[in-house]
PDB file of N, CA and C in Angstrom:
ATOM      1  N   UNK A   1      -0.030 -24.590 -38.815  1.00  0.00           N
ATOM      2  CA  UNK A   1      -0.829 -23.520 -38.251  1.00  0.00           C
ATOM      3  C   UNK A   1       0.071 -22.455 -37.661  1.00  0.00           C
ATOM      4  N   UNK A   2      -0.051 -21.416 -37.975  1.00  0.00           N
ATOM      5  CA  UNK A   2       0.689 -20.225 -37.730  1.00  0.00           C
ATOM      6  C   UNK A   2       0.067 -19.656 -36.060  1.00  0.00           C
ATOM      7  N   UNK A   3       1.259 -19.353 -35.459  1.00  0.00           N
ATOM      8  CA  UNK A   3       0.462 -19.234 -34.174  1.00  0.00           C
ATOM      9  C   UNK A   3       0.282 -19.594 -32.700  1.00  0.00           C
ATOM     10  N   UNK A   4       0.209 -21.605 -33.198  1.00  0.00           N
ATOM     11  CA  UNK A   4      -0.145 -22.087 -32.240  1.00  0.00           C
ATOM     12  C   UNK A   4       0.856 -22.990 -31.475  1.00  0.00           C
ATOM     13  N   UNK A   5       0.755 -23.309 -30.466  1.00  0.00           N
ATOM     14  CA  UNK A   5       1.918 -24.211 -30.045  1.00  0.00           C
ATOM     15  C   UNK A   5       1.774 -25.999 -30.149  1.00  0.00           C
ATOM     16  N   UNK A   6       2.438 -26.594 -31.117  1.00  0.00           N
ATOM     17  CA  UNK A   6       2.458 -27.621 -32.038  1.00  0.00           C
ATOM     18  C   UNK A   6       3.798 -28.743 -30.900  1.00  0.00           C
ATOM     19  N   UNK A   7       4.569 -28.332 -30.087  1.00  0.00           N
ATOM     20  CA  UNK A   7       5.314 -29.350 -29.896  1.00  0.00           C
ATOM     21  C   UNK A   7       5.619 -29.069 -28.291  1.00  0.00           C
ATOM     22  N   UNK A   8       6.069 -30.365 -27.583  1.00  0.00           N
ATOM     23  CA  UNK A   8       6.498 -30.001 -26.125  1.00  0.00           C
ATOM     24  C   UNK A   8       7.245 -28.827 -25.925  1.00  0.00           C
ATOM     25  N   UNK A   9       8.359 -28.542 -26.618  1.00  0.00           N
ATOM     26  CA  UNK A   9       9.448 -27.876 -26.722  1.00  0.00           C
ATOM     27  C   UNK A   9       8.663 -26.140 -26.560  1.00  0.00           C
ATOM     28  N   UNK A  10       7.393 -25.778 -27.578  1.00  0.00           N
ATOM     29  CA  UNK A  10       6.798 -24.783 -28.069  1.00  0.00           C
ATOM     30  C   UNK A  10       5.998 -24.312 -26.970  1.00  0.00           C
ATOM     31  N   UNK A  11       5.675 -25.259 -26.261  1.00  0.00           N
ATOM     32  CA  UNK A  11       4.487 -25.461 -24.926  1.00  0.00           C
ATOM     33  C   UNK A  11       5.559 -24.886 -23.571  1.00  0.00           C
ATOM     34  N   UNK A  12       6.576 -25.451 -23.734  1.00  0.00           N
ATOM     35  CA  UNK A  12       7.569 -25.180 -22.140  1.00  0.00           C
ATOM     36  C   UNK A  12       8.191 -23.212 -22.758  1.00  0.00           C
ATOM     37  N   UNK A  13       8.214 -23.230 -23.749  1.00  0.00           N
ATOM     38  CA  UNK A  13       8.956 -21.748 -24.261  1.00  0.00           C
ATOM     39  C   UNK A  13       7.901 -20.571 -23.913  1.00  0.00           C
ATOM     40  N   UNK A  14       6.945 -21.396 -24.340  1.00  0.00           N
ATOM     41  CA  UNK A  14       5.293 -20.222 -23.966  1.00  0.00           C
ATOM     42  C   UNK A  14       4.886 -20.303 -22.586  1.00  0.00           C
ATOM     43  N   UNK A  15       5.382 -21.242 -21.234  1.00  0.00           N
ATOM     44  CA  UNK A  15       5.339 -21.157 -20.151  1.00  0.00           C
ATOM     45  C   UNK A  15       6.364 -20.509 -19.617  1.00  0.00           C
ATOM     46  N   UNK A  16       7.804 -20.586 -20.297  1.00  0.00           N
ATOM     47  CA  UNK A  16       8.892 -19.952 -19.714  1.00  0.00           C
ATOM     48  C   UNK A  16       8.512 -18.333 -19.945  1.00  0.00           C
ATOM     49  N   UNK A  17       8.096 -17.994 -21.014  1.00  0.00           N
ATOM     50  CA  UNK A  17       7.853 -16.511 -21.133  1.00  0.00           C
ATOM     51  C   UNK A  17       6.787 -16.049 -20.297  1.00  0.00           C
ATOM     52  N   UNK A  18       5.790 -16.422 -19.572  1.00  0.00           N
ATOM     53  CA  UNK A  18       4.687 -16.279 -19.116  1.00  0.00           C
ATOM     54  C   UNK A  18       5.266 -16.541 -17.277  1.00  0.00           C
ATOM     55  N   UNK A  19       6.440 -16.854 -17.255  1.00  0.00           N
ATOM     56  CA  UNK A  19       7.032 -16.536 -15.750  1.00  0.00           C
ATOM     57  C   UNK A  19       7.603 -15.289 -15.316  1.00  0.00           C
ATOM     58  N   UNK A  20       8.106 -14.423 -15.941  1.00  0.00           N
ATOM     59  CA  UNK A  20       8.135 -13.170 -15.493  1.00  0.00           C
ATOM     60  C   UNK A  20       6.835 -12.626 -15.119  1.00  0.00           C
ATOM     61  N   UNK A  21       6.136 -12.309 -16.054  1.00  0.00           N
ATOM     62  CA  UNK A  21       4.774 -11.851 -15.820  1.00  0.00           C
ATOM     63  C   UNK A  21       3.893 -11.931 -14.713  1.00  0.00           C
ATOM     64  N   UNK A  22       4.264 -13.738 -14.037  1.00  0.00           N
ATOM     65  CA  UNK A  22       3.421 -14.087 -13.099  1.00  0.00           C
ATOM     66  C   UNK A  22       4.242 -13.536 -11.827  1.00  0.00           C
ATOM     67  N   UNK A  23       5.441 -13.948 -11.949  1.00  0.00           N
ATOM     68  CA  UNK A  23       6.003 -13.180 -10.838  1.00  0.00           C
ATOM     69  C   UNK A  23       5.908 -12.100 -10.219  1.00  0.00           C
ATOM     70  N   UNK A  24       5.430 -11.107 -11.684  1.00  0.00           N
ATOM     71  CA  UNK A  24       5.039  -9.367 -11.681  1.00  0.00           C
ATOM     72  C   UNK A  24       4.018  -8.845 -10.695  1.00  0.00           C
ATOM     73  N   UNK A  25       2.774  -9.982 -11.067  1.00  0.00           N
ATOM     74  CA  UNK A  25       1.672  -9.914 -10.224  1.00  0.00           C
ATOM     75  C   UNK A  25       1.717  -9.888  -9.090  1.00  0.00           C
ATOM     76  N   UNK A  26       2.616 -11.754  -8.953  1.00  0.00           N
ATOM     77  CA  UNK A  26       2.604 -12.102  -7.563  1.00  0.00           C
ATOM     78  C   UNK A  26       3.231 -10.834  -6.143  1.00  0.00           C
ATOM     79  N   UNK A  27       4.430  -9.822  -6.671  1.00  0.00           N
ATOM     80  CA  UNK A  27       4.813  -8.604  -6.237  1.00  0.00           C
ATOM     81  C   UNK A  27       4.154  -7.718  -6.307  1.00  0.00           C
ATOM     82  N   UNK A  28       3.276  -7.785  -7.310  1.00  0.00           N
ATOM     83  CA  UNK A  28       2.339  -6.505  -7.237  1.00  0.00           C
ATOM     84  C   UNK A  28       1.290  -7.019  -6.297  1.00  0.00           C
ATOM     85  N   UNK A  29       0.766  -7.870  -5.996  1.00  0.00           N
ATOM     86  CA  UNK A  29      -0.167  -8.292  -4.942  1.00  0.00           C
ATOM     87  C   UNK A  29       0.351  -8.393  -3.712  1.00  0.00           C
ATOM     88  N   UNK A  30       1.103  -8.831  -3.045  1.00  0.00           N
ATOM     89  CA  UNK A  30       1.711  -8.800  -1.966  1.00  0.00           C
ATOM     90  C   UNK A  30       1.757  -7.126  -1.780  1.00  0.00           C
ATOM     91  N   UNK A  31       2.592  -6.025  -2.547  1.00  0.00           N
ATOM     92  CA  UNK A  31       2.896  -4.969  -2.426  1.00  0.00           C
ATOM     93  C   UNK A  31       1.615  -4.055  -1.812  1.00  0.00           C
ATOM     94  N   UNK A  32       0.204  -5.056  -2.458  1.00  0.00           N
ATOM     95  CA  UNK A  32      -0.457  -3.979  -2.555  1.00  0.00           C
ATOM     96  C   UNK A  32      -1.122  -4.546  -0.605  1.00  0.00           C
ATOM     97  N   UNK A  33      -1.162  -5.929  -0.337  1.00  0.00           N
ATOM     98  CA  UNK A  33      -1.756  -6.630   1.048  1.00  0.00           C
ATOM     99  C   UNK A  33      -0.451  -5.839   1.383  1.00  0.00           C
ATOM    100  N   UNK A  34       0.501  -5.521   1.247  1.00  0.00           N
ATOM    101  CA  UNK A  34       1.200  -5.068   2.890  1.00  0.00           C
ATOM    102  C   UNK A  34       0.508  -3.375   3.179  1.00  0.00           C
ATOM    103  N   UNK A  35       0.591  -3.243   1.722  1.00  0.00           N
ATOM    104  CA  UNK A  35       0.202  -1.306   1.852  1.00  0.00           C
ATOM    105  C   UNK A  35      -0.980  -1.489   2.549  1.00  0.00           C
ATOM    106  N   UNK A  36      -2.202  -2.465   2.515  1.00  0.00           N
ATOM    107  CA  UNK A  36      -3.385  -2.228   3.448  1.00  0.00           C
ATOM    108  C   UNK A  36      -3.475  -2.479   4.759  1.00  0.00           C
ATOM    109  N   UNK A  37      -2.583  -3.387   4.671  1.00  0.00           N
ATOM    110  CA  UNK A  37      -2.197  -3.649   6.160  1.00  0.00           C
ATOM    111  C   UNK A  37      -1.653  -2.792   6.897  1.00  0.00           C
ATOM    112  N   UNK A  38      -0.710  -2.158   6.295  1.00  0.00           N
ATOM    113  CA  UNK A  38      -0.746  -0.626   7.183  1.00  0.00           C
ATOM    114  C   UNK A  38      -1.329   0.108   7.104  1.00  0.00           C
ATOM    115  N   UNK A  39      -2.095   0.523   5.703  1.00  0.00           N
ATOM    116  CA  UNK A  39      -3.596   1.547   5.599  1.00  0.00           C
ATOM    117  C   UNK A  39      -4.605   1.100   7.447  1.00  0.00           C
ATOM    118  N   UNK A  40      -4.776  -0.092   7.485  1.00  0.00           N
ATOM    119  CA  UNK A  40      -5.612  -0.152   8.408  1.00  0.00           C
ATOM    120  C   UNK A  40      -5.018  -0.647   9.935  1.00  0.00           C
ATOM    121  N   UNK A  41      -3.906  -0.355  10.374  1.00  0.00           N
ATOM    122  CA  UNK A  41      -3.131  -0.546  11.344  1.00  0.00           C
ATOM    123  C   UNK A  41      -4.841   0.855  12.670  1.00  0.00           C
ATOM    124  N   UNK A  42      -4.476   0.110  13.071  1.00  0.00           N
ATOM    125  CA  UNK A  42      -5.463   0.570  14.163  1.00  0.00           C
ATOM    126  C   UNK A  42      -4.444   1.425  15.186  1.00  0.00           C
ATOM    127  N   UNK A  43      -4.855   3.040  14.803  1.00  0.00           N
ATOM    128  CA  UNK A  43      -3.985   3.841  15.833  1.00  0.00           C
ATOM    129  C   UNK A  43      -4.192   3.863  17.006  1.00  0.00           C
ATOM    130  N   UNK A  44      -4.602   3.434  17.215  1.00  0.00           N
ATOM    131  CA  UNK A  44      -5.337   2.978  18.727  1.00  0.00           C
ATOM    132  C   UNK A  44      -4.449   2.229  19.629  1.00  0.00           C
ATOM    133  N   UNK A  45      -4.090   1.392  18.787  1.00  0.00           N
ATOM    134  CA  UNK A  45      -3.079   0.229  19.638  1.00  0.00           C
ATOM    135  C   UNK A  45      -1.991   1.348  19.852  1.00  0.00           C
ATOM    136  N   UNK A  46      -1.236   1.757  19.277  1.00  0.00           N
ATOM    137  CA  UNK A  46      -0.024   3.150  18.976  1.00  0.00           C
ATOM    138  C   UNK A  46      -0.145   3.907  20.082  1.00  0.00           C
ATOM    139  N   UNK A  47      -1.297   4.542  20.539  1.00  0.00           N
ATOM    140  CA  UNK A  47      -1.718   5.693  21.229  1.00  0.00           C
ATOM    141  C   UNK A  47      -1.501   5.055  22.598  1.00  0.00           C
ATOM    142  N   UNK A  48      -2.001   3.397  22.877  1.00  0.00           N
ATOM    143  CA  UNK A  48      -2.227   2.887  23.915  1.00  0.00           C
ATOM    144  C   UNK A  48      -0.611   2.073  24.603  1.00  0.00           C
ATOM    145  N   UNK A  49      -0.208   1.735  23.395  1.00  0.00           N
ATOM    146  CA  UNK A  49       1.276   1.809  23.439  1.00  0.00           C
ATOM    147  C   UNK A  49       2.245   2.751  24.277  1.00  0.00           C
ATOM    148  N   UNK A  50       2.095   4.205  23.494  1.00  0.00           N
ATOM    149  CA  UNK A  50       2.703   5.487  24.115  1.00  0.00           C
ATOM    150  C   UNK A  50       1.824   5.823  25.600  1.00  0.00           C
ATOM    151  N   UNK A  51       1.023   5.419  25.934  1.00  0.00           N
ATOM    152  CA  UNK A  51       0.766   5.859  26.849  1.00  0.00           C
ATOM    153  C   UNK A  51       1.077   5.121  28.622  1.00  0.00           C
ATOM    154  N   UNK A  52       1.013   3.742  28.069  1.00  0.00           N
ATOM    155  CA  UNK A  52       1.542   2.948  28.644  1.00  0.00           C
ATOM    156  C   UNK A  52       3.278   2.856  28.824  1.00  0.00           C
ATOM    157  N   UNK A  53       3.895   2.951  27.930  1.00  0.00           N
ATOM    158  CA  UNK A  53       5.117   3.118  28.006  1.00  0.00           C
ATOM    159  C   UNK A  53       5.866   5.092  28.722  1.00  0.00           C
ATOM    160  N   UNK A  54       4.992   5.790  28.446  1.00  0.00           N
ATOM    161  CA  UNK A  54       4.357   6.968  29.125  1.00  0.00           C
ATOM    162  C   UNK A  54       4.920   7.282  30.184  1.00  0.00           C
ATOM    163  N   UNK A  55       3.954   6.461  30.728  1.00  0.00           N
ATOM    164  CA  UNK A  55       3.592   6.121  32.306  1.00  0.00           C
ATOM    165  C   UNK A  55       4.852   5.389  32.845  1.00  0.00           C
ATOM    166  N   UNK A  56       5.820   5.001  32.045  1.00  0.00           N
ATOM    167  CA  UNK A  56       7.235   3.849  32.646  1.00  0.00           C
ATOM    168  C   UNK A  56       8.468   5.084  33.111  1.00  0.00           C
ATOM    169  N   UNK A  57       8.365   6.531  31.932  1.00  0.00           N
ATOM    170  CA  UNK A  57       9.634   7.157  31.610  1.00  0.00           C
ATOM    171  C   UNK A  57       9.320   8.462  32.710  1.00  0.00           C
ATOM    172  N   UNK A  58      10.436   8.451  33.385  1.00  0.00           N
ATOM    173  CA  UNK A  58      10.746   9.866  34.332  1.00  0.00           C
ATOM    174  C   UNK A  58      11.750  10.841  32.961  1.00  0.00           C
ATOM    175  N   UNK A  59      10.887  12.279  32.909  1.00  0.00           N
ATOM    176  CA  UNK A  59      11.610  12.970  32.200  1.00  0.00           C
ATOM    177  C   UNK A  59      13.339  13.186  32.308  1.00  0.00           C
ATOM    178  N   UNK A  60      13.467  13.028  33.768  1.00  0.00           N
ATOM    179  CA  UNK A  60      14.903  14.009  33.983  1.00  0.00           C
ATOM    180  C   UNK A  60      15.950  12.925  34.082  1.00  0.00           C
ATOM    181  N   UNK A  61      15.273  11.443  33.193  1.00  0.00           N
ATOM    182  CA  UNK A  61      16.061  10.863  33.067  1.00  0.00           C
ATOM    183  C   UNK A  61      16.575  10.523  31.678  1.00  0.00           C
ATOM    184  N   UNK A  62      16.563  11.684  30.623  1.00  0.00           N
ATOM    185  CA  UNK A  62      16.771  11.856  29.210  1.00  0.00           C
ATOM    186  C   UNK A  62      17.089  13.057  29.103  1.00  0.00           C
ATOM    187  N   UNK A  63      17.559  13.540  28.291  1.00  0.00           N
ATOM    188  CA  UNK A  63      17.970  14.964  27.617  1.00  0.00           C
ATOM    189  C   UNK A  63      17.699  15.181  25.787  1.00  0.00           C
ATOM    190  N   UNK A  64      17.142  15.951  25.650  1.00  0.00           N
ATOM    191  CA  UNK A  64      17.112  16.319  24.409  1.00  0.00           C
ATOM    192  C   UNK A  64      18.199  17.173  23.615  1.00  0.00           C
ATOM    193  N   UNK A  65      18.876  15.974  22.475  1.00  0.00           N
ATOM    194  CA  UNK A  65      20.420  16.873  21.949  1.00  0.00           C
ATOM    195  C   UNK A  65      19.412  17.899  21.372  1.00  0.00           C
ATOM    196  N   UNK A  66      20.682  18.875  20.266  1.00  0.00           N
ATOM    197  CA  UNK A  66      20.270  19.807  19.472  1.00  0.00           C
ATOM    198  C   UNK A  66      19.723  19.303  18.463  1.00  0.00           C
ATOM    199  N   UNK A  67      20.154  17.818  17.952  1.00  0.00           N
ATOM    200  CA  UNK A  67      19.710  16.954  16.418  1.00  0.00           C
ATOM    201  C   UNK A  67      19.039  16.706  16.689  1.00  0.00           C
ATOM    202  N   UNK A  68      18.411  16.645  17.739  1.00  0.00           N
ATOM    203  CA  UNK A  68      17.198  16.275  18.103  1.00  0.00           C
ATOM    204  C   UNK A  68      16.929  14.551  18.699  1.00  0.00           C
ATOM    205  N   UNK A  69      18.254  13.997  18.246  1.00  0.00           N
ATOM    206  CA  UNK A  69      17.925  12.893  19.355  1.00  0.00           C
ATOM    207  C   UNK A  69      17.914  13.211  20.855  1.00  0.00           C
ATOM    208  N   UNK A  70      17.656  11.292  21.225  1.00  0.00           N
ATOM    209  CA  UNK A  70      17.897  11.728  22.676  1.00  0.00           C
ATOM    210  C   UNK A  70      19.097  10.877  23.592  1.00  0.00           C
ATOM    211  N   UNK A  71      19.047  11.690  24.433  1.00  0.00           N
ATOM    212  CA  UNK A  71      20.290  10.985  25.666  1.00  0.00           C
ATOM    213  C   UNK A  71      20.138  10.364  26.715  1.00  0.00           C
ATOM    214  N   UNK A  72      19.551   9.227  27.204  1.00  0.00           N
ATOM    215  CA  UNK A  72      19.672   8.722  28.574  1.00  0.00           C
ATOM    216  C   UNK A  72      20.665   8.930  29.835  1.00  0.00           C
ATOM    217  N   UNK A  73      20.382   9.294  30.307  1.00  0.00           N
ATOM    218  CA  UNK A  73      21.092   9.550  31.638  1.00  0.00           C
ATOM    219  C   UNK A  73      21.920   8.348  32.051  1.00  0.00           C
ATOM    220  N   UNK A  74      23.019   8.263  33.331  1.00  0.00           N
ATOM    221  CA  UNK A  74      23.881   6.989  33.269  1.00  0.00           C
ATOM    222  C   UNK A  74      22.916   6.014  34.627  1.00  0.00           C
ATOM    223  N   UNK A  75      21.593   6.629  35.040  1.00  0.00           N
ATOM    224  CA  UNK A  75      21.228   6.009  35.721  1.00  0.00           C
ATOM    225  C   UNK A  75      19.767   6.047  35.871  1.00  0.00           C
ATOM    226  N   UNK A  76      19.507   5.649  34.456  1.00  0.00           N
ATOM    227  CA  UNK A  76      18.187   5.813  33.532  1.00  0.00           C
ATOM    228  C   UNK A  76      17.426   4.916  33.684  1.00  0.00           C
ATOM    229  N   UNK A  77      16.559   4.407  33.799  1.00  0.00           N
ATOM    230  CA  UNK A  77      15.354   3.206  34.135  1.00  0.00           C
ATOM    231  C   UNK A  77      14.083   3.459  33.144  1.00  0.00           C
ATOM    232  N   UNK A  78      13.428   2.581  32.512  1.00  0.00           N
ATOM    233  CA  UNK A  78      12.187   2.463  32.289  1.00  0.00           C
ATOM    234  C   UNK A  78      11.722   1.342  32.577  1.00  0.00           C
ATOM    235  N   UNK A  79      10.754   1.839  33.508  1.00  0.00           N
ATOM    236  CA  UNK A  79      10.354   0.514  34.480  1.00  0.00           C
ATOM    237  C   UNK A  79      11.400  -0.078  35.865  1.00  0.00           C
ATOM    238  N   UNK A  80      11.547  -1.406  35.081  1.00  0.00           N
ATOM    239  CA  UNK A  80      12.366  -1.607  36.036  1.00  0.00           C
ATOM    240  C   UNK A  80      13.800  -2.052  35.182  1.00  0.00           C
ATOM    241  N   UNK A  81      13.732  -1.590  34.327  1.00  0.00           N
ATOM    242  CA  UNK A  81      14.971  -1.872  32.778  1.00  0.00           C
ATOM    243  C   UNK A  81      16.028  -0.950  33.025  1.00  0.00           C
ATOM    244  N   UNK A  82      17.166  -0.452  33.290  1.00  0.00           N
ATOM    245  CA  UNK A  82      18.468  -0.254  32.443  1.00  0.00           C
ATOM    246  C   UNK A  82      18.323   0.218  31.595  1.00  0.00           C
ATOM    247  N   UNK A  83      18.446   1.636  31.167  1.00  0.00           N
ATOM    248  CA  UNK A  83      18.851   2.474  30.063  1.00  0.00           C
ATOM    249  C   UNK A  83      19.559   3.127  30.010  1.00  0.00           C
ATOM    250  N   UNK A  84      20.693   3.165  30.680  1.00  0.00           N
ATOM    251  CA  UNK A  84      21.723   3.860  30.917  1.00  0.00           C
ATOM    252  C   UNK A  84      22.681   3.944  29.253  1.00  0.00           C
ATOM    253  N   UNK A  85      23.040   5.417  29.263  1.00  0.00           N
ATOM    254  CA  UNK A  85      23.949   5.738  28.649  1.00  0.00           C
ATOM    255  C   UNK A  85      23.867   5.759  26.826  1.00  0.00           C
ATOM    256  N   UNK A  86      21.987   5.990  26.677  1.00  0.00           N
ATOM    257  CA  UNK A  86      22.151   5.468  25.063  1.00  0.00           C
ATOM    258  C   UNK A  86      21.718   6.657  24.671  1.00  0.00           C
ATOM    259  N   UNK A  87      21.941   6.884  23.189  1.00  0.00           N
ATOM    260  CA  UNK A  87      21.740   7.911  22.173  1.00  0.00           C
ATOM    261  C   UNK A  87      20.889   7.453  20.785  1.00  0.00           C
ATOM    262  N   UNK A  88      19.504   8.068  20.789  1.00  0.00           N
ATOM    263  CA  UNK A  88      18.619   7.447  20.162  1.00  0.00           C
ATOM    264  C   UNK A  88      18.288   8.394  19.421  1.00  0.00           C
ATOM    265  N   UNK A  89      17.372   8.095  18.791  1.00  0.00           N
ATOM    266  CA  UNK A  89      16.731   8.815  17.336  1.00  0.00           C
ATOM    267  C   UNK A  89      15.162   8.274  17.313  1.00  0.00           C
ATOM    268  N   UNK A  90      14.563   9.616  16.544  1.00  0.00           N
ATOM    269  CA  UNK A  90      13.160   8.754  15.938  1.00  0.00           C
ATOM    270  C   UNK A  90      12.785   7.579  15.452  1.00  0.00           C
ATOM    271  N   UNK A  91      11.976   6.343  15.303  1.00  0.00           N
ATOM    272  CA  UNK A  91      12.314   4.925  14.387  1.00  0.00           C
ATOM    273  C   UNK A  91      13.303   4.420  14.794  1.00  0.00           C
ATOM    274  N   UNK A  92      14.061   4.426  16.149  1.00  0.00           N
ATOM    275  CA  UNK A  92      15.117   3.467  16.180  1.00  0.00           C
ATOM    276  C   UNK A  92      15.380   2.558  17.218  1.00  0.00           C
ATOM    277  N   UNK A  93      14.353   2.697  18.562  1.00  0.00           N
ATOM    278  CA  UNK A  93      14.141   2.488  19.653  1.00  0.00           C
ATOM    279  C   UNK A  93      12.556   2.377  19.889  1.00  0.00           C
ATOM    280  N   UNK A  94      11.945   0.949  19.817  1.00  0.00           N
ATOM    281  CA  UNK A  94      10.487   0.720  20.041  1.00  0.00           C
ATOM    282  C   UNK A  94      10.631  -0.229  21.203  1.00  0.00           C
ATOM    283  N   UNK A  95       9.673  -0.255  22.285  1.00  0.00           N
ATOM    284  CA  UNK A  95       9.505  -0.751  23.280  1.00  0.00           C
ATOM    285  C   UNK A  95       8.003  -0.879  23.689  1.00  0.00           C
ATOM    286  N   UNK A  96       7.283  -1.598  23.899  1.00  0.00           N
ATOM    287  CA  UNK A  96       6.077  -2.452  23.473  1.00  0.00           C
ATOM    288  C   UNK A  96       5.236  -1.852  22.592  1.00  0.00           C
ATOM    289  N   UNK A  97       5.634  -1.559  21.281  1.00  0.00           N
ATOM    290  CA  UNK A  97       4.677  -1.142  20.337  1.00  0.00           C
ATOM    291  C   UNK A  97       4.914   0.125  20.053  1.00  0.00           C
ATOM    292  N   UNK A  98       5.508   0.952  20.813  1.00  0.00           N
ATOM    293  CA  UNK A  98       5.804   2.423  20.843  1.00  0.00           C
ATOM    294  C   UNK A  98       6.860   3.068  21.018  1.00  0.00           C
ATOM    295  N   UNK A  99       7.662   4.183  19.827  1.00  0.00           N
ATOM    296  CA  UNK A  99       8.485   4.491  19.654  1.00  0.00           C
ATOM    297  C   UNK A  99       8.863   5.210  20.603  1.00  0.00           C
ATOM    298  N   UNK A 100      10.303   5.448  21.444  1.00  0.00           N
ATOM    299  CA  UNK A 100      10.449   5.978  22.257  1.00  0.00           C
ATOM    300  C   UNK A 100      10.493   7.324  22.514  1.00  0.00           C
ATOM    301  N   UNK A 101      11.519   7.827  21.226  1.00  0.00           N
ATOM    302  CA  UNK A 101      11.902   9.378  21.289  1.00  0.00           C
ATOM    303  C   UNK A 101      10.449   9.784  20.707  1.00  0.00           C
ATOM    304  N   UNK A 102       9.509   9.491  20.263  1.00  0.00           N
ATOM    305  CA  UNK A 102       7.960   9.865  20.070  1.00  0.00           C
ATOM    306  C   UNK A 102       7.544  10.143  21.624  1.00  0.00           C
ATOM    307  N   UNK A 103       7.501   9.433  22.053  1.00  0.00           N
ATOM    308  CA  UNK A 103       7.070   9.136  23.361  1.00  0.00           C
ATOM    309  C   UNK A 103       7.798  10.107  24.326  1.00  0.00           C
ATOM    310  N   UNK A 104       9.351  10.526  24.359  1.00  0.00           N
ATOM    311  CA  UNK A 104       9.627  11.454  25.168  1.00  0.00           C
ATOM    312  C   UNK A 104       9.083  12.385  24.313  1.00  0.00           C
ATOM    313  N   UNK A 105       9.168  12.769  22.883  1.00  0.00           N
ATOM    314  CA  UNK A 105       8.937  14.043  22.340  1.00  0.00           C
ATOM    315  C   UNK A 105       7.351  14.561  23.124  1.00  0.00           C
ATOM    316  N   UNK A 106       6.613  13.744  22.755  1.00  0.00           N
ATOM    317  CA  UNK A 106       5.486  14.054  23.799  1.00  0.00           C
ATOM    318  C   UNK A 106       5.383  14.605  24.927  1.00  0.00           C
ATOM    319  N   UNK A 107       5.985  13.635  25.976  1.00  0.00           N
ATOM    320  CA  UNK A 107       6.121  13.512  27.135  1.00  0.00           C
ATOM    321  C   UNK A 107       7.055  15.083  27.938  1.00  0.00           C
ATOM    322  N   UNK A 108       8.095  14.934  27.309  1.00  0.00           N
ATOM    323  CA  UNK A 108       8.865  15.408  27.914  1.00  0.00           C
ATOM    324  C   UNK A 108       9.903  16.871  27.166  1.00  0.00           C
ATOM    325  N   UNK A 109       9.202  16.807  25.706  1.00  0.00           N
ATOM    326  CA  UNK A 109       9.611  17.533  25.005  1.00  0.00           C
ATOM    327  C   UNK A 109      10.649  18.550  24.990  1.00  0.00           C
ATOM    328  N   UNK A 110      11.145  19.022  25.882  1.00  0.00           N
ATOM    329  CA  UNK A 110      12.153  20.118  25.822  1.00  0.00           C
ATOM    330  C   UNK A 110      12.691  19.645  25.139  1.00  0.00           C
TER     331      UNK A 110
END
């Protein structure tokens, strides 16, 4: 019979080829649950984040470079934390849920 798979050997060759494929999916499904999972990230939590963390940061204890990061002062606090002396960027500094230099950009924007 032309076609069909006739021996163990014929059966494991037609499963071996049929493993890429599944793998394909299995990445394309995952790819697609993470993309919704951030589609539906609730901005809410974000907003409540920055506002709370907000409420921790004294402006005149940061500076805004020209690149637009930022500079902590050498006797910098949020809260009751130590921030002395750092140089940050957008995405690179999160502190309970909320990005920081977002949070001064807001806050304190100059």
């Amino acid at each position: 019979m032309s076609g069909s798979i006739d021996t163990p050997l014929d059966r494991r060759c037609a499963e071996k080829s049929m493993l890429p494929r599944n793998i394909f999916r299995l990445l394309v499904y995952f790819a697609v649950a993470a993309y919704l999972s951030f589609a539906n990230a609730d901005p809410t939590e974000e907003s409540r984040a920055g506002v709370a963390l907000a409420g921790k940061i004294k402006c005149e204890d940061f500076r805004k470079n020209p690149d637009g990061t930022w500079t902590s002062r050498a006797d910098a606090k949020i809260g009751s934390n130590s921030f002395s002396n750092l140089t940050f960027e957008s995405k690179r500094v999160t502190i309970g849920g909320a990005d920081l230099a977002t949070v001064l950009d807001r806050k304190c924007g100059h």
